[in-house]
PDB file of N, CA and C in Angstrom:
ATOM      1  N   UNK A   1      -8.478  86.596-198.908  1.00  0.00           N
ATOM      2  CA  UNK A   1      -8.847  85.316-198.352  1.00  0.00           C
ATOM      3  C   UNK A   1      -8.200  85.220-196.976  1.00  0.00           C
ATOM      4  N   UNK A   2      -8.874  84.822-195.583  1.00  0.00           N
ATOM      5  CA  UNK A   2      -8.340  84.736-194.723  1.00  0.00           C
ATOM      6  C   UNK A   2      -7.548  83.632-194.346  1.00  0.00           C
ATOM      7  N   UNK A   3      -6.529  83.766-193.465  1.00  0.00           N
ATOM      8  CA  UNK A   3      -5.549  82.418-193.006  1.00  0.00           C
ATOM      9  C   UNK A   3      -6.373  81.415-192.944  1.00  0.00           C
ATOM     10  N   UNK A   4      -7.493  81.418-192.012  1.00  0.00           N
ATOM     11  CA  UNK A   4      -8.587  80.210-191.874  1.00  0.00           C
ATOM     12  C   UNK A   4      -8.664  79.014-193.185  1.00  0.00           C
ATOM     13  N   UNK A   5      -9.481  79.847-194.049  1.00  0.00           N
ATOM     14  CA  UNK A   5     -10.176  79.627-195.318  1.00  0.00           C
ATOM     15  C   UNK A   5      -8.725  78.782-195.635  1.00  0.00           C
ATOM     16  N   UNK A   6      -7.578  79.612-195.897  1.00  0.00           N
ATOM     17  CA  UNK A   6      -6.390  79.227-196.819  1.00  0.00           C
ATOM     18  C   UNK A   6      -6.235  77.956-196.618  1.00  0.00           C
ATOM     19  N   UNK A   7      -5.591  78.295-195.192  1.00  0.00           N
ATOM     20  CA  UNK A   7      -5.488  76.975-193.941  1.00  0.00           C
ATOM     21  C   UNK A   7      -6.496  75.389-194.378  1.00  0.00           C
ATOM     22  N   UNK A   8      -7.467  75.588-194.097  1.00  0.00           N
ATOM     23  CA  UNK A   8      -8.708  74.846-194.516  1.00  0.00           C
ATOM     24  C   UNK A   8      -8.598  74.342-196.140  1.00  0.00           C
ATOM     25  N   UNK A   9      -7.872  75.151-197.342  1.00  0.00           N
ATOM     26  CA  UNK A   9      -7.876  74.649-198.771  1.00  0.00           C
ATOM     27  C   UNK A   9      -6.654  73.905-198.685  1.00  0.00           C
ATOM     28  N   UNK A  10      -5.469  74.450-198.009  1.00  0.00           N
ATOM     29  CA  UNK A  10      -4.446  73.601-198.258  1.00  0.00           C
ATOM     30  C   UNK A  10      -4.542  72.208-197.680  1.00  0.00           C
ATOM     31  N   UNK A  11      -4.878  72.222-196.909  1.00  0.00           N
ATOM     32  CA  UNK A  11      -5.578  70.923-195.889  1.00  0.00           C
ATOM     33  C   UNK A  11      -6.530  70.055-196.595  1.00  0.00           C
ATOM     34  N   UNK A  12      -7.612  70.628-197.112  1.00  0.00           N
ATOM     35  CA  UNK A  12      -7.987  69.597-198.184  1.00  0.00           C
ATOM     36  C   UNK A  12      -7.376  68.931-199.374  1.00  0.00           C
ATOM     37  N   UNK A  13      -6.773  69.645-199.805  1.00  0.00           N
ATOM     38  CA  UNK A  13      -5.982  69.254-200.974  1.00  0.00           C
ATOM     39  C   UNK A  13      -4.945  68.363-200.117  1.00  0.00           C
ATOM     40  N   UNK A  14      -4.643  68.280-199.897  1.00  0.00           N
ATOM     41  CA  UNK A  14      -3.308  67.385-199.115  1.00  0.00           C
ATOM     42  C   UNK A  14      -4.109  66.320-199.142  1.00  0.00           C
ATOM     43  N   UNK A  15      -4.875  66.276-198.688  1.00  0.00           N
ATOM     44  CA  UNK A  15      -5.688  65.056-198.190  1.00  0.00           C
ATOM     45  C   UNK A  15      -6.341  64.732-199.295  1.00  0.00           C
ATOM     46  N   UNK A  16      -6.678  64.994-200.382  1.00  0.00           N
ATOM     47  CA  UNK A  16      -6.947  64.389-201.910  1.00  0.00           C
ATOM     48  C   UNK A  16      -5.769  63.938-202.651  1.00  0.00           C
ATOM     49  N   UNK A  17      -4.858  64.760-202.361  1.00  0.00           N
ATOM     50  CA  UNK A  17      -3.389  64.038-202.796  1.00  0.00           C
ATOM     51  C   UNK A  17      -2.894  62.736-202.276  1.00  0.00           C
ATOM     52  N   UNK A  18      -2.998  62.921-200.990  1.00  0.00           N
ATOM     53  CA  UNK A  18      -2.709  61.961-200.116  1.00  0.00           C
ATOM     54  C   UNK A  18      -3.296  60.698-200.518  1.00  0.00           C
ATOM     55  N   UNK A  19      -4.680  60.794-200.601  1.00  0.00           N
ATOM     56  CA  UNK A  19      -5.824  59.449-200.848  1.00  0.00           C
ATOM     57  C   UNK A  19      -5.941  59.152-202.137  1.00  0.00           C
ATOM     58  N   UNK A  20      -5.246  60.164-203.251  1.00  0.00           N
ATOM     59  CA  UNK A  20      -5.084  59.821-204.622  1.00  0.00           C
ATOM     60  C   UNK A  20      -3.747  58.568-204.622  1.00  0.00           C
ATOM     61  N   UNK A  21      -2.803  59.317-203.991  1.00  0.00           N
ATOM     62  CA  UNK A  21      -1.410  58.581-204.243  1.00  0.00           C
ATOM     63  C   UNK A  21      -1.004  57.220-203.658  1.00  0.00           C
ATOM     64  N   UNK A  22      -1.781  57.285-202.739  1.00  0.00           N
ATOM     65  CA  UNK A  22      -2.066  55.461-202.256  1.00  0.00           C
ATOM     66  C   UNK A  22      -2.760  54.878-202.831  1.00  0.00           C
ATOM     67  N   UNK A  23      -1.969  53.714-203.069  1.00  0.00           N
ATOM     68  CA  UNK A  23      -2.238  52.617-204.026  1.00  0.00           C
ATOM     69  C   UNK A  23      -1.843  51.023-203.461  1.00  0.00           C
ATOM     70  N   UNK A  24      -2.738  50.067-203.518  1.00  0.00           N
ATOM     71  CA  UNK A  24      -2.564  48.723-202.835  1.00  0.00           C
ATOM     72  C   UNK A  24      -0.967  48.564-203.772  1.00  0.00           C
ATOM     73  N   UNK A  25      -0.282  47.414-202.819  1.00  0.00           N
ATOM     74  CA  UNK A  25       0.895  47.130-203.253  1.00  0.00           C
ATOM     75  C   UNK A  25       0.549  45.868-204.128  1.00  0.00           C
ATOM     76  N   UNK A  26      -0.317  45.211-203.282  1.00  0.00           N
ATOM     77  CA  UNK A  26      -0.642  43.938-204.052  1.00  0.00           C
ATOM     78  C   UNK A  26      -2.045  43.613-204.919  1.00  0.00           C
ATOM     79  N   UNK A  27      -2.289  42.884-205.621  1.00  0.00           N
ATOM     80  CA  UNK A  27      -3.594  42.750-206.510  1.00  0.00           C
ATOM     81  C   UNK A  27      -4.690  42.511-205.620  1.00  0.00           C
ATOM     82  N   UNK A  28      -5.763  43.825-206.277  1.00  0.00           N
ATOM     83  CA  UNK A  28      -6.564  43.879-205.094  1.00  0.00           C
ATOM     84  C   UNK A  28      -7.936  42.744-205.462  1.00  0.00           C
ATOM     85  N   UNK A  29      -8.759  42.079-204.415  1.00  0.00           N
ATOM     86  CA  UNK A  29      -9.394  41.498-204.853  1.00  0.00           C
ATOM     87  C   UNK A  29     -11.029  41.708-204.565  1.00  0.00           C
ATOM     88  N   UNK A  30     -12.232  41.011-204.763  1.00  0.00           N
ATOM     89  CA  UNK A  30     -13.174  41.259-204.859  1.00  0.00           C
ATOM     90  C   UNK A  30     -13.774  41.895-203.025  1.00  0.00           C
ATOM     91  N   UNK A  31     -13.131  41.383-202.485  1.00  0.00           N
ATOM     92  CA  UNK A  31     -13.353  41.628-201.413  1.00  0.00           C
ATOM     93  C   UNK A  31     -12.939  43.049-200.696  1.00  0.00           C
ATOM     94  N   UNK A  32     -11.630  43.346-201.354  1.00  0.00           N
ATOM     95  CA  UNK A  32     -10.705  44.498-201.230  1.00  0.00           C
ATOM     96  C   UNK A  32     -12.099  45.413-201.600  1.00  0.00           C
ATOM     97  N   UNK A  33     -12.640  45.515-202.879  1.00  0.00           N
ATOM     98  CA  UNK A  33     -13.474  46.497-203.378  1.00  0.00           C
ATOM     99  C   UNK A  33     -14.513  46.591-202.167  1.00  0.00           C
ATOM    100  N   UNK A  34     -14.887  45.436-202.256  1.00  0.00           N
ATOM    101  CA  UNK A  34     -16.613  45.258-201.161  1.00  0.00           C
ATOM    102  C   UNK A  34     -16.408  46.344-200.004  1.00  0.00           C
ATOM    103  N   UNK A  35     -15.175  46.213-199.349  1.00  0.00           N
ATOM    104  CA  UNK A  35     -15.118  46.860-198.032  1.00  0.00           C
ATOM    105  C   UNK A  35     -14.979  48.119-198.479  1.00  0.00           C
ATOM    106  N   UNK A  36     -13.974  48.478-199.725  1.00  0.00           N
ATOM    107  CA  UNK A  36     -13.739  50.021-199.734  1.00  0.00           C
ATOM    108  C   UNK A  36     -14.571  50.403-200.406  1.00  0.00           C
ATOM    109  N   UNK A  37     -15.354  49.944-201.195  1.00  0.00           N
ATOM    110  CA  UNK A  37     -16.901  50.231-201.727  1.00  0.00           C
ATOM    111  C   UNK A  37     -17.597  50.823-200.700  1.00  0.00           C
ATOM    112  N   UNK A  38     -17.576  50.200-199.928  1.00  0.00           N
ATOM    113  CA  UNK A  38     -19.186  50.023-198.643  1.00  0.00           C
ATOM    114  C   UNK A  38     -18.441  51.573-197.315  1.00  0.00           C
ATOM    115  N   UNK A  39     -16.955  51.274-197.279  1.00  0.00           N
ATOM    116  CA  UNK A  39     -16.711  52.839-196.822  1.00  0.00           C
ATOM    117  C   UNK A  39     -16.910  54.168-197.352  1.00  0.00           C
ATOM    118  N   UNK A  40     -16.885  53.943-199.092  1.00  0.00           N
ATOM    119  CA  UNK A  40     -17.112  54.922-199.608  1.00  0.00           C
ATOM    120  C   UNK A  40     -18.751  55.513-199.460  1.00  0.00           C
ATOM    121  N   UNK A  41     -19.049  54.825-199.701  1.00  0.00           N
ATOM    122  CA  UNK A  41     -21.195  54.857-200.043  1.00  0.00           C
ATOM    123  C   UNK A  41     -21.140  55.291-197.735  1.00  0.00           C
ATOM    124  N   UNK A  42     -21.205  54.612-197.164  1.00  0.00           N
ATOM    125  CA  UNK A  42     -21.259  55.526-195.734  1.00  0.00           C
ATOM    126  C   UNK A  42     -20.461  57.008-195.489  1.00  0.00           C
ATOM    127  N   UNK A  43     -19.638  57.268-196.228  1.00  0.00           N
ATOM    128  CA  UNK A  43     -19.078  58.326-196.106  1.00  0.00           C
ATOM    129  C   UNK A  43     -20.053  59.618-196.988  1.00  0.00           C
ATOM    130  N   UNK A  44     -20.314  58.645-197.773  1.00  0.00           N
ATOM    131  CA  UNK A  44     -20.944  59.671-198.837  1.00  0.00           C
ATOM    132  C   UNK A  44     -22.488  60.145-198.308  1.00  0.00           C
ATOM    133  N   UNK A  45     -23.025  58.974-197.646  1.00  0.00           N
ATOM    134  CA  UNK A  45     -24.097  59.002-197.219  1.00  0.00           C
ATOM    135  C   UNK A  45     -23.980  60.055-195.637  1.00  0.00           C
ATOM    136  N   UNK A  46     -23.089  60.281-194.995  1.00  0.00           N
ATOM    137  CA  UNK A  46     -22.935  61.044-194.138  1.00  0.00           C
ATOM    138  C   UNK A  46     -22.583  62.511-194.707  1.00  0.00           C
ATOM    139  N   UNK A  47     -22.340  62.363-195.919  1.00  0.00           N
ATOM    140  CA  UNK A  47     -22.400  63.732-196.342  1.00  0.00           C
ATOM    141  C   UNK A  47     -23.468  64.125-196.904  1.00  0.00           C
ATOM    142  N   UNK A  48     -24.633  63.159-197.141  1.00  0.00           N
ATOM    143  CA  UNK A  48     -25.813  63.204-197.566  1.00  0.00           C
ATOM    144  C   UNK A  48     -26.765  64.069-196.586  1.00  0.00           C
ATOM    145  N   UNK A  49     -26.499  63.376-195.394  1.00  0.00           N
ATOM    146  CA  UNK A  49     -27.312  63.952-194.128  1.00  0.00           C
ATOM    147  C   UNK A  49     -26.928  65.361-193.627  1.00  0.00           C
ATOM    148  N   UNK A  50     -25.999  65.487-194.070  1.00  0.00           N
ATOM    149  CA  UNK A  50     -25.318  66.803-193.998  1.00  0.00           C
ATOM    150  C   UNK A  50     -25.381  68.285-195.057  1.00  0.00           C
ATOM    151  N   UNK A  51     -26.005  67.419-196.355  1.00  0.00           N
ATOM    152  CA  UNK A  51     -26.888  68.524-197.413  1.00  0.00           C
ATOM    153  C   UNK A  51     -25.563  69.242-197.982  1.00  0.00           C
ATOM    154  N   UNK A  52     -24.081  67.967-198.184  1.00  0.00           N
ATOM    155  CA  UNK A  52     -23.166  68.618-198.937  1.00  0.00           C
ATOM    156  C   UNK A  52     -22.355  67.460-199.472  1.00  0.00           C
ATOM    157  N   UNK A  53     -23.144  67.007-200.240  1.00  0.00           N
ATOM    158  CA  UNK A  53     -23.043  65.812-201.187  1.00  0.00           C
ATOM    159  C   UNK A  53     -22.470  66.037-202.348  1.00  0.00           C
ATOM    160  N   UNK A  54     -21.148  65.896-203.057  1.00  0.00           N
ATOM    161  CA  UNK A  54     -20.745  66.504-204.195  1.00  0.00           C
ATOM    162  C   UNK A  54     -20.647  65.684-205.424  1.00  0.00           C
ATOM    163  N   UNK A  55     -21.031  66.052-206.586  1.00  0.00           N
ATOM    164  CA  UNK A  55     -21.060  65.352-207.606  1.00  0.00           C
ATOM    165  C   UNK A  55     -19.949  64.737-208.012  1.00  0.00           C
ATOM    166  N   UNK A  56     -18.993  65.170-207.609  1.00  0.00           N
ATOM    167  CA  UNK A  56     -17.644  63.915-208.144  1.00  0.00           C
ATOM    168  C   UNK A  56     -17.416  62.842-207.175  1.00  0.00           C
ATOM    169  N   UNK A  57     -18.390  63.339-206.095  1.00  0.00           N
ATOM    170  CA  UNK A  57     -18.216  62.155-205.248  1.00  0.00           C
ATOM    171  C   UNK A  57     -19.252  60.698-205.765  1.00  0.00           C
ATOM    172  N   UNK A  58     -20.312  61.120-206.285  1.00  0.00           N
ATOM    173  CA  UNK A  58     -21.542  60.331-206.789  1.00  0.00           C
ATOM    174  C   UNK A  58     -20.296  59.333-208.185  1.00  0.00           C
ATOM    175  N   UNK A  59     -19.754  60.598-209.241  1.00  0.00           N
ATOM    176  CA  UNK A  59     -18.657  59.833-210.378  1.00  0.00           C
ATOM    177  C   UNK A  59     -18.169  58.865-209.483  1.00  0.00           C
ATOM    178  N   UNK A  60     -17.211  58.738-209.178  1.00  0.00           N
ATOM    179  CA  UNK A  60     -16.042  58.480-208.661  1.00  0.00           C
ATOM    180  C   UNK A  60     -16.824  56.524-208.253  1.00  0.00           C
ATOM    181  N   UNK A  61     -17.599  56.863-207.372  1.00  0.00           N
ATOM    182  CA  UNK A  61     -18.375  55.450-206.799  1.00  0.00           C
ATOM    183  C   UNK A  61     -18.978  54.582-208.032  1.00  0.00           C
ATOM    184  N   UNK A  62     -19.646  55.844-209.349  1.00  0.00           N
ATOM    185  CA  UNK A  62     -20.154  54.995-210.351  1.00  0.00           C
ATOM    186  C   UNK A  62     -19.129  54.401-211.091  1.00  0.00           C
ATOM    187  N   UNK A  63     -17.859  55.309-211.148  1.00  0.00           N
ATOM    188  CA  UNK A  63     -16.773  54.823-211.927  1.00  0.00           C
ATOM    189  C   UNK A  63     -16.232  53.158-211.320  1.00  0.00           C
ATOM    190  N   UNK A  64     -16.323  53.487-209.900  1.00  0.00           N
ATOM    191  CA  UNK A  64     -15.414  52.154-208.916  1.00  0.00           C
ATOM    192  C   UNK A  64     -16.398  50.986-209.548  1.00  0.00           C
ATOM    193  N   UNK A  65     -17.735  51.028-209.421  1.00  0.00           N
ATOM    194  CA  UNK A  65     -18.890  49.923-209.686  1.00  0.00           C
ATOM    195  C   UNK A  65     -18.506  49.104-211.118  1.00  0.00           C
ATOM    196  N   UNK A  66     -18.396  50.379-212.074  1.00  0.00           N
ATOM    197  CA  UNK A  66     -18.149  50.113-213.385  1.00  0.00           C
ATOM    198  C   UNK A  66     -17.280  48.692-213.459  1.00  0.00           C
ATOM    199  N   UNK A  67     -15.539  49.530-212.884  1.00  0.00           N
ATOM    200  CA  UNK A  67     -14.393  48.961-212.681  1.00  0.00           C
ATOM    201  C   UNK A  67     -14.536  48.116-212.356  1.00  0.00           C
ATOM    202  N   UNK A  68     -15.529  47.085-211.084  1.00  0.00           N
ATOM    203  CA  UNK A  68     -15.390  46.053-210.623  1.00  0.00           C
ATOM    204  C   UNK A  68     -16.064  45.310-211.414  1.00  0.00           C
ATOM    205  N   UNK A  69     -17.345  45.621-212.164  1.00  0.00           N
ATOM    206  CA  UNK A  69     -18.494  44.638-212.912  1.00  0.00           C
ATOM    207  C   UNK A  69     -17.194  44.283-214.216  1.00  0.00           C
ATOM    208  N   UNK A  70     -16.103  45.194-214.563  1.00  0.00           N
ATOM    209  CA  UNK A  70     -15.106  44.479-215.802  1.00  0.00           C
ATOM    210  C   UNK A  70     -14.411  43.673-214.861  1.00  0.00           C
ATOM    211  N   UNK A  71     -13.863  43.747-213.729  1.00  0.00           N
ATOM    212  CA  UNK A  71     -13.325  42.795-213.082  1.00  0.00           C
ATOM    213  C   UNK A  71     -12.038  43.099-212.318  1.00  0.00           C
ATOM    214  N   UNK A  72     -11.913  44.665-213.074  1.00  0.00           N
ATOM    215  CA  UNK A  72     -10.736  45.603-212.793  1.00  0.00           C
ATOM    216  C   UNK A  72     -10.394  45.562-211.182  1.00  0.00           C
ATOM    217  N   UNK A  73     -10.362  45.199-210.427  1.00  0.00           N
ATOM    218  CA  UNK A  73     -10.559  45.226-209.146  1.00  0.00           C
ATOM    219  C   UNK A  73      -9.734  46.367-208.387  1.00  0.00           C
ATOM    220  N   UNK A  74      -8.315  46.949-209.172  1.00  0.00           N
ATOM    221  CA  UNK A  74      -7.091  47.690-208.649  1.00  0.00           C
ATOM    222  C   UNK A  74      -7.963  48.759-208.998  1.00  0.00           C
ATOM    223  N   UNK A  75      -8.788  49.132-210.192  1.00  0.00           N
ATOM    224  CA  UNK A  75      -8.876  50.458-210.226  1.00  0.00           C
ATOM    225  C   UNK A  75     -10.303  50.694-209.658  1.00  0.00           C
ATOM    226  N   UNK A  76     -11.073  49.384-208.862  1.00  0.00           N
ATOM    227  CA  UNK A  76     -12.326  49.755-208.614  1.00  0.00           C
ATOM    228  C   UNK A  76     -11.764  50.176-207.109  1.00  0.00           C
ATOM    229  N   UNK A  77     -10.936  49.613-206.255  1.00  0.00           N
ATOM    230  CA  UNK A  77     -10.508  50.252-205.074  1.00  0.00           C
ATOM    231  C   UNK A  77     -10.081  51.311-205.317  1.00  0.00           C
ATOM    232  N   UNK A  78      -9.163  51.758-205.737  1.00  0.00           N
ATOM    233  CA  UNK A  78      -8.821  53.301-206.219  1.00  0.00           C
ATOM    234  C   UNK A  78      -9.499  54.037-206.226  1.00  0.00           C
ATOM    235  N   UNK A  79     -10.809  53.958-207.378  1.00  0.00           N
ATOM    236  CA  UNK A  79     -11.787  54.947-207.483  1.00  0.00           C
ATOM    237  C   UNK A  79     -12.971  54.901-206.274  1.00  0.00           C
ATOM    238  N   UNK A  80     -13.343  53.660-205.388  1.00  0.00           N
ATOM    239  CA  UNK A  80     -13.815  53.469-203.948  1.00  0.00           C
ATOM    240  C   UNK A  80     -12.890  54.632-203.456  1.00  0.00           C
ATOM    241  N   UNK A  81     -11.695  54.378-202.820  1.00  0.00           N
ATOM    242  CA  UNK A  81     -11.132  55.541-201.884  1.00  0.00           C
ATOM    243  C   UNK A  81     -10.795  56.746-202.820  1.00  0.00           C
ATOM    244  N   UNK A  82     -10.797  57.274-203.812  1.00  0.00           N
ATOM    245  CA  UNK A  82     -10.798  58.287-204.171  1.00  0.00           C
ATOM    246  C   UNK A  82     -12.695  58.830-203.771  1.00  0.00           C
ATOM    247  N   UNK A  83     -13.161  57.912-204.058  1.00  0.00           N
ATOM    248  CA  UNK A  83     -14.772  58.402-203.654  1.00  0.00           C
ATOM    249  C   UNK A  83     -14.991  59.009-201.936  1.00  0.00           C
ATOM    250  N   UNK A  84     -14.338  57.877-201.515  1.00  0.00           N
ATOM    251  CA  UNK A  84     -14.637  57.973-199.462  1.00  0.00           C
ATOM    252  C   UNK A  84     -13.625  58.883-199.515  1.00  0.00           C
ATOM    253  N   UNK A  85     -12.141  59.428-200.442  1.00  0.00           N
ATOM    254  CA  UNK A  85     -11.647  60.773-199.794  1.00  0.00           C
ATOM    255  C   UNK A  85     -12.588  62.029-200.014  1.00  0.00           C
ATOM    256  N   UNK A  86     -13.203  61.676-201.275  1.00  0.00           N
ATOM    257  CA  UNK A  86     -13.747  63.417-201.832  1.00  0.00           C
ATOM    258  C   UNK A  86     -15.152  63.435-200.785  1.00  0.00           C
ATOM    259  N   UNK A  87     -15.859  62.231-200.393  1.00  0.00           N
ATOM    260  CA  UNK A  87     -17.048  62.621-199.198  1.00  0.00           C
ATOM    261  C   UNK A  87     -16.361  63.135-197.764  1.00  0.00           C
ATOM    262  N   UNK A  88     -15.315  62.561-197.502  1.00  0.00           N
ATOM    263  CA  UNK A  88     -14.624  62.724-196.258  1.00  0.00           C
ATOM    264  C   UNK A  88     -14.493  64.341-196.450  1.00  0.00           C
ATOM    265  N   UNK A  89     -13.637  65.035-198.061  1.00  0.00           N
ATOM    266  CA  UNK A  89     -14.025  66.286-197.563  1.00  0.00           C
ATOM    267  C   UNK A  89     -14.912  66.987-197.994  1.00  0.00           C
ATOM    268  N   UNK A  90     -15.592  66.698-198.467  1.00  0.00           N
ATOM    269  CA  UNK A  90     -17.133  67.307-198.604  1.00  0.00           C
ATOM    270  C   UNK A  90     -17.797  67.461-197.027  1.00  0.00           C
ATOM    271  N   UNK A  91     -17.687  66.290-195.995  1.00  0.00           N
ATOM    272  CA  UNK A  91     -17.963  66.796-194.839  1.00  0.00           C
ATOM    273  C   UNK A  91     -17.370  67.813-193.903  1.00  0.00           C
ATOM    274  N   UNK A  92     -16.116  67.402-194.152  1.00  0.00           N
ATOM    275  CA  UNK A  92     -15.329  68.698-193.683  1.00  0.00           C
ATOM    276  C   UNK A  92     -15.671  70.049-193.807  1.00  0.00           C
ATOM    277  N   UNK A  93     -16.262  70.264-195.273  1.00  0.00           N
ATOM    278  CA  UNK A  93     -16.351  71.599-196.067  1.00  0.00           C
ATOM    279  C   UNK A  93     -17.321  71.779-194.839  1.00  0.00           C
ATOM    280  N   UNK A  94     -18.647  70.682-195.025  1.00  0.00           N
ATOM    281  CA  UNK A  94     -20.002  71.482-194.256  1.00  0.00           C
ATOM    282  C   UNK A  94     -19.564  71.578-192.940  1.00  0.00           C
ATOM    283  N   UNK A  95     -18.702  71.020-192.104  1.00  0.00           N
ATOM    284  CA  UNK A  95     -18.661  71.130-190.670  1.00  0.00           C
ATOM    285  C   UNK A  95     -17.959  72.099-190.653  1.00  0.00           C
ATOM    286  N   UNK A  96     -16.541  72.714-191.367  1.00  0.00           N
ATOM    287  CA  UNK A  96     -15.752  73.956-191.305  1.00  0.00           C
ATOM    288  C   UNK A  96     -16.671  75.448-191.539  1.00  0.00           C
ATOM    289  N   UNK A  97     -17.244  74.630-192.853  1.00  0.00           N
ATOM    290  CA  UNK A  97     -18.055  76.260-193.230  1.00  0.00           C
ATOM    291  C   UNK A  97     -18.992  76.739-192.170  1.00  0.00           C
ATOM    292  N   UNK A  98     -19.362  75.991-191.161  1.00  0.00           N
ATOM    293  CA  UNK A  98     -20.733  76.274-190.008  1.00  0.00           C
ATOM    294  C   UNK A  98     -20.089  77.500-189.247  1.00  0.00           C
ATOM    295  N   UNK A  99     -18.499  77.405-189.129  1.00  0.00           N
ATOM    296  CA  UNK A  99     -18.295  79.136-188.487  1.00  0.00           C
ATOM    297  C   UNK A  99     -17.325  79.864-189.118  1.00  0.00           C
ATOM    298  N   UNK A 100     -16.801  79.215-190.506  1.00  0.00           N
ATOM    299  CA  UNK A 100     -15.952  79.785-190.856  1.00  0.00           C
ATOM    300  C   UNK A 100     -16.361  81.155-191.814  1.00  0.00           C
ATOM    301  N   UNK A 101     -17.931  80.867-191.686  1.00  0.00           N
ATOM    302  CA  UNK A 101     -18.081  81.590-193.034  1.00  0.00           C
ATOM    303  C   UNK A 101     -18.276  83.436-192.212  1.00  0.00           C
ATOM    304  N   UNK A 102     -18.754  83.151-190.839  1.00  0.00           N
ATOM    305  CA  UNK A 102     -18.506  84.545-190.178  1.00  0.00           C
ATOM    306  C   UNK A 102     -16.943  85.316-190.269  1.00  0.00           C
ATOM    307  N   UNK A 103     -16.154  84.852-190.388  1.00  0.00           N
ATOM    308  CA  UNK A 103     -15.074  85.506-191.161  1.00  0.00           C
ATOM    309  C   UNK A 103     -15.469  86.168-191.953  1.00  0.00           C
ATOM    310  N   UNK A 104     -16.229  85.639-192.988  1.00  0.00           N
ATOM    311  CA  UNK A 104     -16.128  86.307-194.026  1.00  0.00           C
ATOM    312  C   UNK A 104     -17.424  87.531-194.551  1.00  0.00           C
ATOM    313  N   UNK A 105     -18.032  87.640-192.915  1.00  0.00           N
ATOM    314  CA  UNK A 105     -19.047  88.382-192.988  1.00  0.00           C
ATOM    315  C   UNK A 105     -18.762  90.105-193.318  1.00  0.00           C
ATOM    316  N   UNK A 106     -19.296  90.939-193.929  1.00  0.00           N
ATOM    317  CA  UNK A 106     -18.652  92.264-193.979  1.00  0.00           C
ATOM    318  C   UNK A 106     -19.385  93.079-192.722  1.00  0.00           C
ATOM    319  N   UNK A 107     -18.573  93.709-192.003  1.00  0.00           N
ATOM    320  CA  UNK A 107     -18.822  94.490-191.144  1.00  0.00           C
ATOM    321  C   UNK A 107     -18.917  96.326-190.760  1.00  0.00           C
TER     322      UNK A 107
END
């Protein structure tokens, strides 16, 4: 596996850790969701246009919806930005992979 590639996995993962482990301090409310709802679904949708749309990203948004229709509001933001992190790198993947993958061409 080249430095690139490596480079590029550890970097994602950080950044799923990162957006996992933040958590509102205070009780989040209907509104809290609306906005991080509505970032998630544009993020996702930009990874749509991009033809690297990932299925835990699709979970993750149905899970947040779920969460808010019980009223859960802490874990419907949670699962909102756990959604807008995993599209955020789902785009990454497609914009990195456009030259990374000549690395990995055999010559």
């Amino acid at each position: 596996m080249s430095n690139r590639i490596r480079i590029s996995l550890v970097s994602l993962a950080t950044a799923l850790l990162i957006a996992g482990a933040t958590s509102a301090l205070a009780a989040s409310t209907e509104a809290d969701f609306k906005a991080a709802y509505a970032a998630a679904e544009a993020a996702n949708k930009e990874a749509g246009s991009l033809r690297n749309q990932w299925t835990v990203t699709a979970a993750a948004l149905a899970a947040a919806k779920k969460a808010a229709d019980a009223g859960d509001f802490d874990q419907a933001v949670a699962q909102s930005k756990e959604a807008e992190a995993l599209a955020k790198a789902s785009i990454y993947q497609a914009t990195s992979e456009k030259e990374l993958w000549k690395a990995l061409e055999i010559r």
